[in-house]
PDB file of N, CA and C in Angstrom:
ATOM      1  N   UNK A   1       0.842  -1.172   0.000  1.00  0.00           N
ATOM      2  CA  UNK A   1       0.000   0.000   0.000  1.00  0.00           C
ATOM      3  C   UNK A   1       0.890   1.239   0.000  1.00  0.00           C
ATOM      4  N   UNK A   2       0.557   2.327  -0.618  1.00  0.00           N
ATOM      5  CA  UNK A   2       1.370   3.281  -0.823  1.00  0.00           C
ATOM      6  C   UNK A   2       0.366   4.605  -0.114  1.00  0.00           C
ATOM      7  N   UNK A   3       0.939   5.876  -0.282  1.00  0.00           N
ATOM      8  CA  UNK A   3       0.122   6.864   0.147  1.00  0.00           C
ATOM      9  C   UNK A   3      -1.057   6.926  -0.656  1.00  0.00           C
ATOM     10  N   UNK A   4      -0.915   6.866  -2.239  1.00  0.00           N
ATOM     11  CA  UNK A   4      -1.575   7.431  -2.656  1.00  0.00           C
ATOM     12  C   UNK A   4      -2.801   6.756  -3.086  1.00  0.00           C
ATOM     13  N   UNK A   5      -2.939   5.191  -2.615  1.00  0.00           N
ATOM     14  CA  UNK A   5      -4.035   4.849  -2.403  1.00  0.00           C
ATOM     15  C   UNK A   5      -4.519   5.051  -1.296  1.00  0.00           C
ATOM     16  N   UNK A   6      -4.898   6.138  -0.749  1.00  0.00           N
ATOM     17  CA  UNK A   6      -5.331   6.431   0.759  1.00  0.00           C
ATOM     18  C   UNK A   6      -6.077   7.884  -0.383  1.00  0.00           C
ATOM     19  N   UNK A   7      -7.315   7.775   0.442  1.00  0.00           N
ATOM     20  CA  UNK A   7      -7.751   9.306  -0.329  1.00  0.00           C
ATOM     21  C   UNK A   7      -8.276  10.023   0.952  1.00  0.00           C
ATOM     22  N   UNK A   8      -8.017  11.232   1.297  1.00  0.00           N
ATOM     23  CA  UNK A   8      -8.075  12.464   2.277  1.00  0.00           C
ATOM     24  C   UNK A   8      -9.215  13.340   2.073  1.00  0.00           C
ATOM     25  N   UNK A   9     -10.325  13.034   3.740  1.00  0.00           N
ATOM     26  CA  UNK A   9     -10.882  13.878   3.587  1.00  0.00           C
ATOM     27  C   UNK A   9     -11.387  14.978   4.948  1.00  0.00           C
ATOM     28  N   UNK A  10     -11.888  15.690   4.497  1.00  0.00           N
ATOM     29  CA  UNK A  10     -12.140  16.381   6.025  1.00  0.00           C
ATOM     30  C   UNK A  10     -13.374  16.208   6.382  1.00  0.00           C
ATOM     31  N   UNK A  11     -13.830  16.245   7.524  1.00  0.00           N
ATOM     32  CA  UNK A  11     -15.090  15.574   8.222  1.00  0.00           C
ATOM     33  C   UNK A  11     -15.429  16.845   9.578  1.00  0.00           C
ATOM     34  N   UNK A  12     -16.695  16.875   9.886  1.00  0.00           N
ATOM     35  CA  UNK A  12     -16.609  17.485  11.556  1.00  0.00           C
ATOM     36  C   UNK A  12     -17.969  16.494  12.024  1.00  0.00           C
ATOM     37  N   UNK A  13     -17.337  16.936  13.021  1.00  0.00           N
ATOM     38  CA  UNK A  13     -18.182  16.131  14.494  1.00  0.00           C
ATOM     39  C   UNK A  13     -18.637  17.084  15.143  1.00  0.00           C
ATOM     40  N   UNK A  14     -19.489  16.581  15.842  1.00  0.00           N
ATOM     41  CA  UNK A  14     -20.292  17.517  16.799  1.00  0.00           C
ATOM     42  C   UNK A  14     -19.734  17.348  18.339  1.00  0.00           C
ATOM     43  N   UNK A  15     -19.020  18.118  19.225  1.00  0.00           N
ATOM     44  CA  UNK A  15     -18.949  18.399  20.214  1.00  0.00           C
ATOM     45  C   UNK A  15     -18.440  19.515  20.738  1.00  0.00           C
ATOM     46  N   UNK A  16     -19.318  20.043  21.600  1.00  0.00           N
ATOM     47  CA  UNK A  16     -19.574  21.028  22.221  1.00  0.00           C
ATOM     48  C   UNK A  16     -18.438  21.166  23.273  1.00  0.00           C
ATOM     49  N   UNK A  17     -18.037  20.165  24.004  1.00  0.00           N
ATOM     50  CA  UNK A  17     -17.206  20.484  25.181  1.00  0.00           C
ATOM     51  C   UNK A  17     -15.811  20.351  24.707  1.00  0.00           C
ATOM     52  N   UNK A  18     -15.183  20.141  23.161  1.00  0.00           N
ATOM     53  CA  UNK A  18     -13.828  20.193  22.301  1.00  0.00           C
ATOM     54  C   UNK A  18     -13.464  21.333  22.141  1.00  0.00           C
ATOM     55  N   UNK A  19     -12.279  21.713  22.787  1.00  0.00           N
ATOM     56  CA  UNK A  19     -11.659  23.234  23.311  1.00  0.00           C
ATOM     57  C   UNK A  19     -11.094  23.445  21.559  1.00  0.00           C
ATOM     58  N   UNK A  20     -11.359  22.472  20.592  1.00  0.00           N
ATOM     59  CA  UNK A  20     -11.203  22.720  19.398  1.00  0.00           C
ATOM     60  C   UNK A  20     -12.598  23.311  18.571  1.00  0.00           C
ATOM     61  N   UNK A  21     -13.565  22.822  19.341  1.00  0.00           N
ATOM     62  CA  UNK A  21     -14.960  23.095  18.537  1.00  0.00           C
ATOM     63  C   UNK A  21     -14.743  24.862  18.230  1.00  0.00           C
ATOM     64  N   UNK A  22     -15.731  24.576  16.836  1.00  0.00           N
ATOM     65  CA  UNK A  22     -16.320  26.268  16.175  1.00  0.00           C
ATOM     66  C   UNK A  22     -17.275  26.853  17.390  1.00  0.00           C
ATOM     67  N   UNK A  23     -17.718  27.928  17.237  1.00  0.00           N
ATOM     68  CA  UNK A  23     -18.860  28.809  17.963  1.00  0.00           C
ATOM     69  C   UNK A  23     -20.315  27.632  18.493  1.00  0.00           C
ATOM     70  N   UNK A  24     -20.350  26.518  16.856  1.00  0.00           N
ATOM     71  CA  UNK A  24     -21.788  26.170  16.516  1.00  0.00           C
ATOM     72  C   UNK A  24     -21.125  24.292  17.678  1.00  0.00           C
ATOM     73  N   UNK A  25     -19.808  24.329  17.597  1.00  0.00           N
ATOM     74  CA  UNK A  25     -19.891  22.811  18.460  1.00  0.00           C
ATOM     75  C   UNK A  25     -19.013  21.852  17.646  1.00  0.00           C
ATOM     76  N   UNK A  26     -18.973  22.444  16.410  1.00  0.00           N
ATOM     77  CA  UNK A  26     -18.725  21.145  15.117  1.00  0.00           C
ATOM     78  C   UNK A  26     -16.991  21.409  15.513  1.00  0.00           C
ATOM     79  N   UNK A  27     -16.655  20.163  14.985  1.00  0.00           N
ATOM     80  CA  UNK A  27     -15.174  19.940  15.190  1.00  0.00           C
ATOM     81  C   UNK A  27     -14.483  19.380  13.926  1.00  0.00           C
ATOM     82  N   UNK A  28     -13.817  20.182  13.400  1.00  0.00           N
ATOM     83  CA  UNK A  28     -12.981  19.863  12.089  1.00  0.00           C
ATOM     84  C   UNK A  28     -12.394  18.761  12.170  1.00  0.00           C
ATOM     85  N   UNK A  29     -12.161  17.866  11.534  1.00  0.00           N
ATOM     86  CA  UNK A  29     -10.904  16.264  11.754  1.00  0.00           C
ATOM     87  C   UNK A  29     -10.492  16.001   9.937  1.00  0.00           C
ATOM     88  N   UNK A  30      -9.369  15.625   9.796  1.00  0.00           N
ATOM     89  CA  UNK A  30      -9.179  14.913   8.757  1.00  0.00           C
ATOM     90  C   UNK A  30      -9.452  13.101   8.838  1.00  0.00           C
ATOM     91  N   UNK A  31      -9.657  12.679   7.786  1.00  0.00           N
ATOM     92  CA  UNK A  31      -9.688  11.113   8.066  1.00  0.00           C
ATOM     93  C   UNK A  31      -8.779  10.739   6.364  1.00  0.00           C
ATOM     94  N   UNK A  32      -8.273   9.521   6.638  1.00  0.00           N
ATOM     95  CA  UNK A  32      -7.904   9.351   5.266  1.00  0.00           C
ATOM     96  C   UNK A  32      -8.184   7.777   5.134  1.00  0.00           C
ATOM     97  N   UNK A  33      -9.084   7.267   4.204  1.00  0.00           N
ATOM     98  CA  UNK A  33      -9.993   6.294   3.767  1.00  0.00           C
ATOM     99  C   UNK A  33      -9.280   5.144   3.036  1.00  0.00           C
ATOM    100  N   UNK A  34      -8.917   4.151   2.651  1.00  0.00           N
ATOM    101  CA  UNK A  34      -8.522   2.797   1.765  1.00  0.00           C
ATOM    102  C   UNK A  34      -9.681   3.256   0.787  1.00  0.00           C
ATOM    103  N   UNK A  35      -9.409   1.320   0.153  1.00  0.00           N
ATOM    104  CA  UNK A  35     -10.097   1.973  -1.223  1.00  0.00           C
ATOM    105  C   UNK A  35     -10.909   1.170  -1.182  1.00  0.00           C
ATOM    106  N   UNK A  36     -11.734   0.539  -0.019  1.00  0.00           N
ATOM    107  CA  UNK A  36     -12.953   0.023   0.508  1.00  0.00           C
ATOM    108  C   UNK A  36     -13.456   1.456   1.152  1.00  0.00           C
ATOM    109  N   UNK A  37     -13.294   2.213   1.292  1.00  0.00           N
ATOM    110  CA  UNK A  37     -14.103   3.334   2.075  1.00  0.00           C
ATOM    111  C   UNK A  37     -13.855   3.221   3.746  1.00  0.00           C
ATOM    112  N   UNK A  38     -12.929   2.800   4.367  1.00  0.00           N
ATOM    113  CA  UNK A  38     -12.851   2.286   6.014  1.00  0.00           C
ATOM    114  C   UNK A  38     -11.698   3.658   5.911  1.00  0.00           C
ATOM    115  N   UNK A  39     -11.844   4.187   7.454  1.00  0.00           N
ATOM    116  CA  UNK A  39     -11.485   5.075   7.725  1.00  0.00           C
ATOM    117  C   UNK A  39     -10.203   4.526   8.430  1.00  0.00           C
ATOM    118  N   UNK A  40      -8.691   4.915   8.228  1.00  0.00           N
ATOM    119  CA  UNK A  40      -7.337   4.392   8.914  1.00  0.00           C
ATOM    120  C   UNK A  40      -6.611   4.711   9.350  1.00  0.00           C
ATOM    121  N   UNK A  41      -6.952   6.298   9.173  1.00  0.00           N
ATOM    122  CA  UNK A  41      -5.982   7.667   9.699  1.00  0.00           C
ATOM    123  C   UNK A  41      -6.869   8.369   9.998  1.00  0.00           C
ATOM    124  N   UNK A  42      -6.109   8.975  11.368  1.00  0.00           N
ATOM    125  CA  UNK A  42      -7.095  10.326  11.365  1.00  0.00           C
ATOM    126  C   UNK A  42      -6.354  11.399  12.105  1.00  0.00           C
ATOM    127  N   UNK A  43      -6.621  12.624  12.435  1.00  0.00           N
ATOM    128  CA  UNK A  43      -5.912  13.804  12.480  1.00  0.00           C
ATOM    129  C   UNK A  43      -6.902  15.450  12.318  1.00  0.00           C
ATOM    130  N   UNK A  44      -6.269  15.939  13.552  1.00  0.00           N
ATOM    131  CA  UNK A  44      -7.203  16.812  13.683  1.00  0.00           C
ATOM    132  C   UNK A  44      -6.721  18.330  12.368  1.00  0.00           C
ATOM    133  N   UNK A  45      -5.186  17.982  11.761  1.00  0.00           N
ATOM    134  CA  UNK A  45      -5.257  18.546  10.611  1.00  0.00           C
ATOM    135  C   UNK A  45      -4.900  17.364   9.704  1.00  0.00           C
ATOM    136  N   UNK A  46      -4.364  17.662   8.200  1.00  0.00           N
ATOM    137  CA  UNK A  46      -4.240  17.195   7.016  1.00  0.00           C
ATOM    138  C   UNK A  46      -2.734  16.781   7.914  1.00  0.00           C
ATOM    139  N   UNK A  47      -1.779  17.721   7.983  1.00  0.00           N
ATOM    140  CA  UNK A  47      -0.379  16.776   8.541  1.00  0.00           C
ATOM    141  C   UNK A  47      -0.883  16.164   9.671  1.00  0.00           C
ATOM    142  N   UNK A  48      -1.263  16.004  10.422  1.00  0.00           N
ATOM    143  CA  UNK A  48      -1.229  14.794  11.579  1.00  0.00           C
ATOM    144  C   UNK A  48      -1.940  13.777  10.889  1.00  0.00           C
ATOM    145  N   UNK A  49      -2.893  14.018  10.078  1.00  0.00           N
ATOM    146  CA  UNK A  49      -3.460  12.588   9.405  1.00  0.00           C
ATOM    147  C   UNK A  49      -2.717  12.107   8.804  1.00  0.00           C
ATOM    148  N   UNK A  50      -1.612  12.903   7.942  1.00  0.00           N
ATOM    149  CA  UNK A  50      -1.050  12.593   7.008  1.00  0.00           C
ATOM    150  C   UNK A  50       0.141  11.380   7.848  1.00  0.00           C
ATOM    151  N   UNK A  51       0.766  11.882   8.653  1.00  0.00           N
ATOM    152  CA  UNK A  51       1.429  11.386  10.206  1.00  0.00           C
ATOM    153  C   UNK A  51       0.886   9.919  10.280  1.00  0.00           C
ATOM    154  N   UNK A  52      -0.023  10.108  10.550  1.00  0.00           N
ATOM    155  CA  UNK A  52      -1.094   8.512  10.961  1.00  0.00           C
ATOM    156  C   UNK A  52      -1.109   7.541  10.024  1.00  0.00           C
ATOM    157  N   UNK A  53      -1.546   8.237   8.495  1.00  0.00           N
ATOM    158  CA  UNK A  53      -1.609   7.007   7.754  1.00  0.00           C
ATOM    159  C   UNK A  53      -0.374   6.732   7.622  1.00  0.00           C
ATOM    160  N   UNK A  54       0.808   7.385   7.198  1.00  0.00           N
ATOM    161  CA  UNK A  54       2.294   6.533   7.450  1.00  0.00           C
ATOM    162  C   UNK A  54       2.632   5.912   8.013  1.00  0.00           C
ATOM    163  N   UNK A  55       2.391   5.821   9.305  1.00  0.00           N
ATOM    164  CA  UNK A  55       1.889   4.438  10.303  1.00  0.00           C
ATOM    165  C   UNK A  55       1.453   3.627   9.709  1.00  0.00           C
ATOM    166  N   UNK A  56       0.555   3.994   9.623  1.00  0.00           N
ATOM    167  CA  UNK A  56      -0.464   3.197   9.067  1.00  0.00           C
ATOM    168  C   UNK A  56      -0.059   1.470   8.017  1.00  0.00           C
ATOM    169  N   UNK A  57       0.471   2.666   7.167  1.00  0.00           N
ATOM    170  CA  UNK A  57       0.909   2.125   5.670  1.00  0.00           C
ATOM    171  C   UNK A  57       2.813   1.104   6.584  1.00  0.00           C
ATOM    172  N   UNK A  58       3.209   1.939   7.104  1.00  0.00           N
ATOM    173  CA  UNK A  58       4.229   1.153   7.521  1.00  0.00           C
ATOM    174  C   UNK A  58       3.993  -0.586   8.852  1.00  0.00           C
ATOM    175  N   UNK A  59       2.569  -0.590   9.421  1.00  0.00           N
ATOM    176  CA  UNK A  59       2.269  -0.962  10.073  1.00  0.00           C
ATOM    177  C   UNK A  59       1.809  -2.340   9.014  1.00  0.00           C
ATOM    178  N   UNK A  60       1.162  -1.730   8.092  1.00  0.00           N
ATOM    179  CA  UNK A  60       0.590  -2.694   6.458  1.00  0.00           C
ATOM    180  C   UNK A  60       1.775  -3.920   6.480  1.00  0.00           C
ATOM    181  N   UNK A  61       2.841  -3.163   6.059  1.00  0.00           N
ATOM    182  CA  UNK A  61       3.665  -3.703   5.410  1.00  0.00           C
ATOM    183  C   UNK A  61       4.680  -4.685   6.183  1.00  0.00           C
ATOM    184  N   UNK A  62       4.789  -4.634   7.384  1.00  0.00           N
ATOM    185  CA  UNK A  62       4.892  -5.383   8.729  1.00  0.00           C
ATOM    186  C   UNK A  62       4.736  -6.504   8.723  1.00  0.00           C
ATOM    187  N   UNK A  63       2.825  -6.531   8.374  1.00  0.00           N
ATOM    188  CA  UNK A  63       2.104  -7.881   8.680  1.00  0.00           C
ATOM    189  C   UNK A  63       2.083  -9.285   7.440  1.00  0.00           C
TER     190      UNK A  63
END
């Protein structure tokens, strides 16, 4: 598996008590997806996700 089968997207969640949340509660996250749609990284920006799935992908290649 390489990076670039991983596709990146941004998502928010709802919580109110996340010293990250907007005004409205919602909480920004990146996630970055396989190519079944399962979520394998995640990261509250694009580099920390980006961070994760390299794990990720190095964790792959391990097993």
């Amino acid at each position: 598996m390489k990076m670039s089968d991983l596709t990146f997207e941004r998502i928010e969640n709802y919580d109110p008590f996340n010293s990250r949340s907007k005004p409205n509660g919602m909480v920004p996250e990146w996630v970055a997806r396989n190519k079944w749609g399962n979520a394998v990284a995640f990261g509250y920006t694009k580099a920390e996700c980006k961070d994760d799935a390299r794990n990720y992908i190095r964790n792959q290649k391990g097993k």
